[in-house]
Protein backbone atom coordinates (compact mmCIF):
# COMPACT_ATOMS: atom_id res chain seq x y z
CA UNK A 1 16.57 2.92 -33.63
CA UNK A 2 17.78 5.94 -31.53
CA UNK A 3 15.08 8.14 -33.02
CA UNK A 4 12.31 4.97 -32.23
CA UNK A 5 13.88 5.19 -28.63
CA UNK A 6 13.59 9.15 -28.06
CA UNK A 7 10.36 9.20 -29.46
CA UNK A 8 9.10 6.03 -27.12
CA UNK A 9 10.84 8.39 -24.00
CA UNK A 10 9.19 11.57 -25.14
CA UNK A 11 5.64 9.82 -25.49
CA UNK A 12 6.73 8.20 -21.98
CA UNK A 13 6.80 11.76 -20.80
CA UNK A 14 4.21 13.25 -22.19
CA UNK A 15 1.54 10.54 -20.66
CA UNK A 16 2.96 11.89 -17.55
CA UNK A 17 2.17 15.46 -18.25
CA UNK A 18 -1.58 14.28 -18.49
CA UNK A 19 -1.61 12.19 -15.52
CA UNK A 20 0.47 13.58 -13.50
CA UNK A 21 1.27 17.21 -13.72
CA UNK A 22 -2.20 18.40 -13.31
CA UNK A 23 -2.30 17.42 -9.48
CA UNK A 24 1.23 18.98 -9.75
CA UNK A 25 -0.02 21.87 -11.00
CA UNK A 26 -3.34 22.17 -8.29
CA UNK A 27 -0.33 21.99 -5.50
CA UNK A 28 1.35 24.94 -6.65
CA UNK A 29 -1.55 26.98 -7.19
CA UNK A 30 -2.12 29.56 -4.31
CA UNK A 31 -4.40 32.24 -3.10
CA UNK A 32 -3.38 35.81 -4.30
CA UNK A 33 -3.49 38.90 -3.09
CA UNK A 34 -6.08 40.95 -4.82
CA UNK A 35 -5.00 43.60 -7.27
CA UNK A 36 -6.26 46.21 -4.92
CA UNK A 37 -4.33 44.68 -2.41
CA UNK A 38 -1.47 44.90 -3.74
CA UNK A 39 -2.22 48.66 -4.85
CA UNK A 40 -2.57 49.49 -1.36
CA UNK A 41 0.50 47.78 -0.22
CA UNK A 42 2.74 49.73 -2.77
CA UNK A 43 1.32 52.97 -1.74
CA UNK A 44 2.01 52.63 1.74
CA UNK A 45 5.69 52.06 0.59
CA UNK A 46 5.89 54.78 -1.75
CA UNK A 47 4.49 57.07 1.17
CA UNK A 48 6.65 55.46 4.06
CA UNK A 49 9.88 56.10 1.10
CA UNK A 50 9.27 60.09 0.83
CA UNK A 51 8.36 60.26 4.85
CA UNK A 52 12.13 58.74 5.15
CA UNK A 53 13.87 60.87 2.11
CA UNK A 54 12.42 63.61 3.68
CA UNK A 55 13.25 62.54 7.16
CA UNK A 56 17.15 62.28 5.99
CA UNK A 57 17.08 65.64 4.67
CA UNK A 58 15.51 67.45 7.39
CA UNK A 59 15.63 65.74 10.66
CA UNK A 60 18.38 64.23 13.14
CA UNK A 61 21.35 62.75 11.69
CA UNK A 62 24.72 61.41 12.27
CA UNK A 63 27.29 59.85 10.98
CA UNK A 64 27.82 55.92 11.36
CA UNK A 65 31.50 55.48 12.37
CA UNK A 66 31.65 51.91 11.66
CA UNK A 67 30.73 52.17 7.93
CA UNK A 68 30.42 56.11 7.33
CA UNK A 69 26.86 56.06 6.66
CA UNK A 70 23.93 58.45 7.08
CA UNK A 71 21.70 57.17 10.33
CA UNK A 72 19.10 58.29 11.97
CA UNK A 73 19.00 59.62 15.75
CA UNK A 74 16.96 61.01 18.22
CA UNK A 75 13.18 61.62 17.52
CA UNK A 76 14.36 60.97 13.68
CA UNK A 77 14.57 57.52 14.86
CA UNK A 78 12.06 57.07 16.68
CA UNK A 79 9.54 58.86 14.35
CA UNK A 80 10.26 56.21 11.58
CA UNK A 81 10.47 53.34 13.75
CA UNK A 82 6.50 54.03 14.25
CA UNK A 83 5.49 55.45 11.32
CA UNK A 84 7.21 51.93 9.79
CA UNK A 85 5.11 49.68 12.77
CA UNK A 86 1.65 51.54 11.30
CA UNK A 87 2.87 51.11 7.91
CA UNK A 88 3.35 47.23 8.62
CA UNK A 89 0.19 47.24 10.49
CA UNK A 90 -2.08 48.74 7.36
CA UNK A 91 -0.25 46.45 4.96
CA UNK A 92 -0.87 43.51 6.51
CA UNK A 93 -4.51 44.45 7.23
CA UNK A 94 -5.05 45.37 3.43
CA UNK A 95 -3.66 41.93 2.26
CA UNK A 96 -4.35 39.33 5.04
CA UNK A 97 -7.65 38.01 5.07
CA UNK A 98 -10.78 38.54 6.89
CA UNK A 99 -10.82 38.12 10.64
CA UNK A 100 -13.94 35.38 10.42
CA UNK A 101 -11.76 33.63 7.69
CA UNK A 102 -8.83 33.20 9.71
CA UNK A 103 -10.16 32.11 12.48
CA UNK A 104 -10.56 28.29 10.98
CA UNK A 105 -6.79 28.28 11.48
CA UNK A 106 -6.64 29.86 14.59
CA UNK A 107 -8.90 27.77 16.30
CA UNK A 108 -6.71 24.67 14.93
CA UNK A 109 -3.35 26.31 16.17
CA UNK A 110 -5.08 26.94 19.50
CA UNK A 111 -6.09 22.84 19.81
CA UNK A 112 -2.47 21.72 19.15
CA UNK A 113 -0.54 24.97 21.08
CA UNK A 114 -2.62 25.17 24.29
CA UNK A 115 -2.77 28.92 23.93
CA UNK A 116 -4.99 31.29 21.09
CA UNK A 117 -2.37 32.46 18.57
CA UNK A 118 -2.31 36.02 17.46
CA UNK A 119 -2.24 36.93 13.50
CA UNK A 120 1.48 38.24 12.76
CA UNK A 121 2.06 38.47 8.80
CA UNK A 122 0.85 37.50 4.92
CA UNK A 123 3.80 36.26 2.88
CA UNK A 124 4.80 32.83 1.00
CA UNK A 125 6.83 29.97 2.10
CA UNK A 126 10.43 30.37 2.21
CA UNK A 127 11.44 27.34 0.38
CA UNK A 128 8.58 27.63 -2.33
CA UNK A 129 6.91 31.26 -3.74
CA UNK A 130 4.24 29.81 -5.16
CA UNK A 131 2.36 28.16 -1.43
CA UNK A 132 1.00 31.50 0.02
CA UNK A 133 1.35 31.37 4.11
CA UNK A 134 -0.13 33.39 7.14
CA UNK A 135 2.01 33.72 9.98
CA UNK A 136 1.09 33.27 13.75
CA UNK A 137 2.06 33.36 17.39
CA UNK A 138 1.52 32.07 20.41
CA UNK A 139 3.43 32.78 23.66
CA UNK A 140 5.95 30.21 22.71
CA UNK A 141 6.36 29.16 19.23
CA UNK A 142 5.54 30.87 15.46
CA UNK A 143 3.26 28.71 13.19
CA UNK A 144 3.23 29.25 9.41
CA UNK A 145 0.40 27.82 7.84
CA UNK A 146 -0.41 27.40 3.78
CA UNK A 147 -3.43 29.38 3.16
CA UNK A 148 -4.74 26.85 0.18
CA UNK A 149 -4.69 24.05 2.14
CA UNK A 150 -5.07 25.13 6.10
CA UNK A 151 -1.72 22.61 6.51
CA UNK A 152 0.98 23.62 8.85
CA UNK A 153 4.08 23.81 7.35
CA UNK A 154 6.24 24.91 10.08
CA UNK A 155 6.45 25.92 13.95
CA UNK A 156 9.31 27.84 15.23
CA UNK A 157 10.57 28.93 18.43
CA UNK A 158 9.57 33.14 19.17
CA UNK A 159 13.19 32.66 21.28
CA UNK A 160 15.16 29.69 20.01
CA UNK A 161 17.82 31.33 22.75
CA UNK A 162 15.43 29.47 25.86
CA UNK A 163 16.56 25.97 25.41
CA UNK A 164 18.40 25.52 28.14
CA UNK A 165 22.10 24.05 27.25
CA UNK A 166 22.80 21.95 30.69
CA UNK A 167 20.73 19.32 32.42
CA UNK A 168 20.65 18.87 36.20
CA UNK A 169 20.49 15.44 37.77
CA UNK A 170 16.56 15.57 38.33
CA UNK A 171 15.75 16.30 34.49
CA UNK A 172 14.73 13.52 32.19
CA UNK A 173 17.15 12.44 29.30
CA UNK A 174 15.54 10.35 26.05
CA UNK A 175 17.53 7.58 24.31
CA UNK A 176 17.25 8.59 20.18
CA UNK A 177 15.07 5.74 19.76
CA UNK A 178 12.47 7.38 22.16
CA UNK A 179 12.86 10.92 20.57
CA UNK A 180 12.17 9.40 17.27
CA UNK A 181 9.04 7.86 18.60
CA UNK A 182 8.21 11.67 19.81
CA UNK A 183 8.71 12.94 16.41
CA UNK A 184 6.19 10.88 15.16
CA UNK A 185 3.81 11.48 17.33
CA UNK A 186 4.18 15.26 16.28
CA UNK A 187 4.29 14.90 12.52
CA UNK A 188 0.89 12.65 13.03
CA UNK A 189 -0.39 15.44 15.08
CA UNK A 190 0.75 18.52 12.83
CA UNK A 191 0.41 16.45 9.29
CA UNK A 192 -2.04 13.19 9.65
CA UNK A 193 -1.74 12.77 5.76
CA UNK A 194 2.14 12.09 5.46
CA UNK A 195 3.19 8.46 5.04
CA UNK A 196 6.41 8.21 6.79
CA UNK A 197 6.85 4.39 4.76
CA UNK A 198 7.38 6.14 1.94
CA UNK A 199 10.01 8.64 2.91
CA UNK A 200 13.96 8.04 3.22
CA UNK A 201 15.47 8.88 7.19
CA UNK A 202 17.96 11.46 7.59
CA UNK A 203 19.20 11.70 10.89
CA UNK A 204 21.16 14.16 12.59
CA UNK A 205 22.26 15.67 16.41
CA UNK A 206 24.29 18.60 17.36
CA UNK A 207 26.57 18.04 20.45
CA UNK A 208 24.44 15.48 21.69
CA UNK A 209 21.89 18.03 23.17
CA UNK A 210 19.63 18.44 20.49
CA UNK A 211 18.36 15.76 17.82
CA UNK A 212 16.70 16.57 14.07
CA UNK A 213 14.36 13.34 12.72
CA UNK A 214 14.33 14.41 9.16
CA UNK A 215 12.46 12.06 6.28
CA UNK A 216 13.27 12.76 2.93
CA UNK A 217 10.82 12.16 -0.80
CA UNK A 218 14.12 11.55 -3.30
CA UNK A 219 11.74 12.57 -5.98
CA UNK A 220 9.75 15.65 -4.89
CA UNK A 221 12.54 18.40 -5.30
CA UNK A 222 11.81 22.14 -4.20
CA UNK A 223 12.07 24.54 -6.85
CA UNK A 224 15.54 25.68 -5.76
CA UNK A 225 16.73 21.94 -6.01
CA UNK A 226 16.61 20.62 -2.16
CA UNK A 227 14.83 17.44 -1.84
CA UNK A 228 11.72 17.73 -0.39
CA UNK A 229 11.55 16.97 3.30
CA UNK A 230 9.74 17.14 7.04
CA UNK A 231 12.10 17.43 10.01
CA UNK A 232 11.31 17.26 13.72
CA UNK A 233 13.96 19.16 15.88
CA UNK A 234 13.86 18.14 19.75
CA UNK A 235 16.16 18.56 22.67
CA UNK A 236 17.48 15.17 24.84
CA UNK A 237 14.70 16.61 26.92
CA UNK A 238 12.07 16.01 25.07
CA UNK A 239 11.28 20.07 23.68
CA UNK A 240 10.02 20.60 20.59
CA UNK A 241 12.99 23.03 19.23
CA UNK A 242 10.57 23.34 15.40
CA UNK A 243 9.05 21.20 13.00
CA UNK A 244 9.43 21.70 9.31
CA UNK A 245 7.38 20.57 6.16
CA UNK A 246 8.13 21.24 2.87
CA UNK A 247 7.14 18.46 1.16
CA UNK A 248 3.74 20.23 -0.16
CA UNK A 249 6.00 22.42 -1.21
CA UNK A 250 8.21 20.30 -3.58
CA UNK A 251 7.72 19.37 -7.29
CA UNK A 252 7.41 16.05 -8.38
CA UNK A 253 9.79 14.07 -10.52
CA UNK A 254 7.49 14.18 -13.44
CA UNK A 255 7.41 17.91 -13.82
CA UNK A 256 11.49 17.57 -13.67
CA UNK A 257 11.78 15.31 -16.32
CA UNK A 258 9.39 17.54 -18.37
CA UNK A 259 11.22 20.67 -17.74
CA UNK A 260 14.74 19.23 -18.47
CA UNK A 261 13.49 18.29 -22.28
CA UNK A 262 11.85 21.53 -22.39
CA UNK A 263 8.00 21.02 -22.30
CA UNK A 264 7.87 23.25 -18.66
CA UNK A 265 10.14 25.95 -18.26
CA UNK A 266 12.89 25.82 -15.70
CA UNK A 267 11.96 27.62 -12.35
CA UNK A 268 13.43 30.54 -11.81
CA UNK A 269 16.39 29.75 -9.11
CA UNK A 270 17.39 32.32 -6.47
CA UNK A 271 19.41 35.31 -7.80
CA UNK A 272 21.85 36.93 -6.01
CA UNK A 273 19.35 40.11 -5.72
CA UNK A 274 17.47 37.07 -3.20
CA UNK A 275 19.75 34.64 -1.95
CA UNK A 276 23.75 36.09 -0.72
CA UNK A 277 26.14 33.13 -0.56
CA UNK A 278 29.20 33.39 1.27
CA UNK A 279 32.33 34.45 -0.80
CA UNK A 280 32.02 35.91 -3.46
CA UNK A 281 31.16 39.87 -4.64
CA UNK A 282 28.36 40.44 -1.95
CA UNK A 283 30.14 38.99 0.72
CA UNK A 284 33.53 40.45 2.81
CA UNK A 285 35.34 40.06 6.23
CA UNK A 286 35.38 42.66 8.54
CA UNK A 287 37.18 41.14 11.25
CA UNK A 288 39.41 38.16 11.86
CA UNK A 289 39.11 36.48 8.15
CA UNK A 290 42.49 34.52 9.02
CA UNK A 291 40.91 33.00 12.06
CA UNK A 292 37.96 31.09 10.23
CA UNK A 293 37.73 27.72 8.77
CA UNK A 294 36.16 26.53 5.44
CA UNK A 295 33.53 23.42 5.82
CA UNK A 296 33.10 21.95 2.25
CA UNK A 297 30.46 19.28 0.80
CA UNK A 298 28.27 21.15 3.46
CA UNK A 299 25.70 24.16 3.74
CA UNK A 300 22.81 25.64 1.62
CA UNK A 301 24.82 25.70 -2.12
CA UNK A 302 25.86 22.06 -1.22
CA UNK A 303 22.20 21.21 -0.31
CA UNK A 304 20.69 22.61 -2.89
CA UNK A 305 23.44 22.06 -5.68
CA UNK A 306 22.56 25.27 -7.87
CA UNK A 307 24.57 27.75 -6.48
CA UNK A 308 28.32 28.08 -5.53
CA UNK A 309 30.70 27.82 -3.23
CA UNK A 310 29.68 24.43 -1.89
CA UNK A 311 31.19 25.11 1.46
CA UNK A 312 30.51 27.59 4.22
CA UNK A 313 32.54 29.33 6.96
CA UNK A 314 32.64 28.56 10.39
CA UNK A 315 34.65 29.42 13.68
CA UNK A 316 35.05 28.92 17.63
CA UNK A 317 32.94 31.84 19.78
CA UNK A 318 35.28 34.44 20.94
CA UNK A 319 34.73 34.14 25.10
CA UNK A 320 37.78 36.80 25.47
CA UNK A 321 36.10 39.95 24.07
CA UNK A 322 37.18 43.31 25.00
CA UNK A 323 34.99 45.81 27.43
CA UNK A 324 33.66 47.27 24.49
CA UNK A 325 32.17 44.28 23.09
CA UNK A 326 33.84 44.20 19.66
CA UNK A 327 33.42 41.01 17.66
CA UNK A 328 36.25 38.74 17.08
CA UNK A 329 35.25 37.96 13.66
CA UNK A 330 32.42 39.63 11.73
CA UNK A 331 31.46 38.72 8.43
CA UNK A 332 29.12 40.58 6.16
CA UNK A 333 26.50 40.31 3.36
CA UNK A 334 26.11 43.40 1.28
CA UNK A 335 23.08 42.97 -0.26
CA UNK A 336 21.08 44.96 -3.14
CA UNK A 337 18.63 47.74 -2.00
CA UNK A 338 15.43 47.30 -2.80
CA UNK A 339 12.29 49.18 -1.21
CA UNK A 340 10.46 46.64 -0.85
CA UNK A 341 8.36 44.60 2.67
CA UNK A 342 11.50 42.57 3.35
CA UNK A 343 12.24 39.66 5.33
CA UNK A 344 15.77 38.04 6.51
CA UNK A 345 16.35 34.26 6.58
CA UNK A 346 19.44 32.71 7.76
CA UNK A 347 19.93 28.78 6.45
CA UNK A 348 21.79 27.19 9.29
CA UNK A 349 23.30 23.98 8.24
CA UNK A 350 23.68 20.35 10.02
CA UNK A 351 27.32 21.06 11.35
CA UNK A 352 29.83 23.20 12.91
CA UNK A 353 26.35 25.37 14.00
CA UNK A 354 25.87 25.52 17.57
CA UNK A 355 26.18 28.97 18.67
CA UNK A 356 23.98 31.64 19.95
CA UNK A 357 25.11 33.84 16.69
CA UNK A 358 23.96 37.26 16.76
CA UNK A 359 22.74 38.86 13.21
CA UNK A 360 22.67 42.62 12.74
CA UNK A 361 21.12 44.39 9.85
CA UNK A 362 20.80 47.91 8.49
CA UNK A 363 17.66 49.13 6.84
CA UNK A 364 16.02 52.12 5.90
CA UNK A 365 18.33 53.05 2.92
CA UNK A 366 21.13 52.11 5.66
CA UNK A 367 19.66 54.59 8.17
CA UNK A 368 18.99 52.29 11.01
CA UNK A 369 20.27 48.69 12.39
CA UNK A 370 18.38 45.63 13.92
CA UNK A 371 19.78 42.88 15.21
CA UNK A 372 18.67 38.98 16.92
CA UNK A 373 20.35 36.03 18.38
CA UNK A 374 19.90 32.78 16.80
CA UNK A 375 20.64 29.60 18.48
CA UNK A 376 22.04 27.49 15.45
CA UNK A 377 22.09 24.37 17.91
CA UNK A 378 18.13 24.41 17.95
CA UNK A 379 18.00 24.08 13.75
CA UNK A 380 19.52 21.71 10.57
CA UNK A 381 19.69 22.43 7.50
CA UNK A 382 17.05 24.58 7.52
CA UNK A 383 15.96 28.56 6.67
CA UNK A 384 15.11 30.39 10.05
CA UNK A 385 13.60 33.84 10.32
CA UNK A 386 15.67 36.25 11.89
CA UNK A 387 14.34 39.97 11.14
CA UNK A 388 11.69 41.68 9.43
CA UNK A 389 10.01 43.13 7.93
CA UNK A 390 12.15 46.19 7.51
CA UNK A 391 12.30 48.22 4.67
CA UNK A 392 15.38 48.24 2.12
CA UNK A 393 17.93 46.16 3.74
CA UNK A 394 21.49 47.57 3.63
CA UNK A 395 23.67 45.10 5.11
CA UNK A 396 23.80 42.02 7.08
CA UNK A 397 26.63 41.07 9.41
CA UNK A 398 27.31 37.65 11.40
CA UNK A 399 29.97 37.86 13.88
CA UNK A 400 30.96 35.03 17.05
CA UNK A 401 30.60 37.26 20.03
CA UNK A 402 28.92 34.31 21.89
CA UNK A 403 30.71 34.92 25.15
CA UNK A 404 30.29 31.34 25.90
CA UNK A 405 33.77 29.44 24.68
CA UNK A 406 33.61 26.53 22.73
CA UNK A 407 30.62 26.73 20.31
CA UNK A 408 30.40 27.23 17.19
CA UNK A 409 29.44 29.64 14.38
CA UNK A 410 28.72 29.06 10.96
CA UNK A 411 28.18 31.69 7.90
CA UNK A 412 26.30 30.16 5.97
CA UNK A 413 24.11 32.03 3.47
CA UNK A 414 20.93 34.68 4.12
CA UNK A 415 18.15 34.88 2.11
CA UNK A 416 15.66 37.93 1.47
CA UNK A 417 11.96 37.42 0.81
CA UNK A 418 8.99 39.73 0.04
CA UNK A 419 5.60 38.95 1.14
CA UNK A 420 4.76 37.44 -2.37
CA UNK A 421 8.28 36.66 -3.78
CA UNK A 422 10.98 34.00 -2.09
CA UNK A 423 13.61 32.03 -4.11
């Protein structure tokens, strides 16, 4: 009887392999980059890793006193910073696609924007590698768009710093109930095909400034285990802080069952060479590790349920910083070198997030540093591009040098992507 029953369950399954993996299937499929493409882009690499070796050895040089490394200085510096913005520049023209092909999407960014976007970047969707997206920008917001299908999959503030915190007297404050009606009206604008009747609500606000109208599909998962969502972030003012949609992005249920028994094989779930949690061997405290707090059954490896720890670290903004500006407490991600066309994602979870939180990062073989604010208030529980691309990261460090008392900041963990490789 137990044999009748597994073999009743595995015929179960394997009728939904035939009717319903195949559309599964088409939704992952995505437009490649062309071998000679991608032959051009690793040249340019190789070439831009001997102008910097060579750089290192023969041009201006110091050494970093907070860390001990090698960096460049003077004309060094600024040599590579170009030669890296042409290198960027060629790659992106030798793997984006034609001018006359693009403009399709263009024109349809410019009807819902306002304003003609500008082409930024070729890469693939940080919460699924296998949806190829083209990155764009207007004067106000980033759209990412997936190149198969011509859907918009996310918009994103250039500065999500410009929200304004405090509203005068004169400004207009919406009740929830009329945000939500706002967020409709956007996800029927940006995504006419999704059937909000069939999705579960997940609600959420951050300090009663800023609201996120999230809708859930329980059984389309993302190949890193999230469930598959769309979320509409907007201020009590009514501003669109971003708009996220993943659910052509997720997998659905019947491709989990067959990959638990075996029939598909299991996706390949961020390494640590991809995805640095906090804790653990590729993270440390530099500063002020007493004086932060743990938040558990929250963050990314909580989310997502296939990583560890299931917490994350948060802590007040220091507003009492000394005239030379050094962090209260700085945490850091030491992360694997790799030369490759690199991208930096921060997820910034649903609480104990409201800071302007400013991320610095070395790159270049640790030569140089980068850095951006991030207003975690404007996002939930959601990956956010903060730098890139840059060329083999070093190091990435968080710290609460807000200025501003009484926010806070949360480590939660980063995420490196190539242009055709993202956990």
């Amino acid at each position: 009887m137990k044999y009748l029953l597994q073999k009743l369950i595995l015929v179960a399954l394997l009728i939904a392999f035939l009717i319903g993996v195949a559309p599964v299937l088409a939704q992952e499929s995505i437009t490649t980059i062309s071998p000679d493409a991608q032959q051009e882009k690793e040249r340019l690499l190789d070439e831009y890793k001997a102008a910097l070796e060579y750089e290192l050895e023969h041009g201006e040089t110091t050494v970093d006193l907070d860390g001990g490394a090698t960096i460049l200085t003077g004309e060094s510096a600024v040599k590579m910073n170009s030669l890296w913005q042409e290198t960027v520049r060629q790659i992106e023209a030798a793997i984006g696609r034609p001018d006359e092909v693009r403009a399709v999407t263009e024109n349809q960014i410019a009807e819902i924007d306002g304003s003609y976007p500008s082409y930024v970047s070729r890469a693939v969707f940080s919460y699924n590698s296998k949806v190829a997206i083209e990155k764009y920008k207007t004067e106000k917001y980033y759209y990412t768009v997936d190149i198969a299908s011509g859907q918009i999959l996310e918009i994103m503030p250039v500065d999500s710093t410009r929200f304004r915190r405090a509203f005068d007297d004169k400004e207009t404050v919406y009740s929830q109930d009329e945000l939500e009606k706002m967020a409709l009206a956007y996800i029927s604008t940006f995504s006419k095909d999704i059937d909000i009747s069939l999705l579960e609500p997940v609600f959420g606000e951050k300090s009663g400034r800023n609201y996120f109208f999230r809708w859930e599909n329980p059984a389309n998962k993302l190949p890193d285990g999230m469930t598959s969502f769309v979320q509409v972030g907007l201020s009590a003012k009514g501003d669109l802080l971003n708009f996220v949609n993943t659910l052509p992005a997720g997998i659905k249920q019947e491709r989990v069952l067959l990959q638990q028994i075996g029939i598909f094989p299991m996706p390949a779930l961020a390494s640590f060479n991809e995805l640095y949690a906090n804790g653990g061997g590729y993270w440390s405290w530099l500063d002020g590790s007493s004086l932060a707090t743990t938040k558990s059954n929250a963050g990314y490896c909580y989310i997502a349920g296939w990583c560890s720890p299931k917490n994350f670290y948060w802590s007040y903004t220091d507003a009492t910083t000394s005239p030379e500006n050094e962090p209260y407490i700085r945490g850091m991600w030491d992360v694997n070198p790799s030369s490759q066309y690199i991208y930096l994602y921060a997820f910034i979870p649903s609480t104990n997030a409201t800071a302007y939180s400013r991320y610095t990062a070395s790159y270049d073989n640790g030569t140089q540093w980068d850095g951006a604010t991030i207003d975690q208030e404007a996002f939930s529980n959601v990956s956010v591009s903060v730098l890139g691309p840059h060329f083999n990261y070093g190091v990435v460090r968080l710290d609460n040098d807000d200025d501003i008392a009484g926010y806070k900041v949360a480590w939660d963990e980063v995420l490196l992507c190539t242009s055709d490789q993202c956990p």
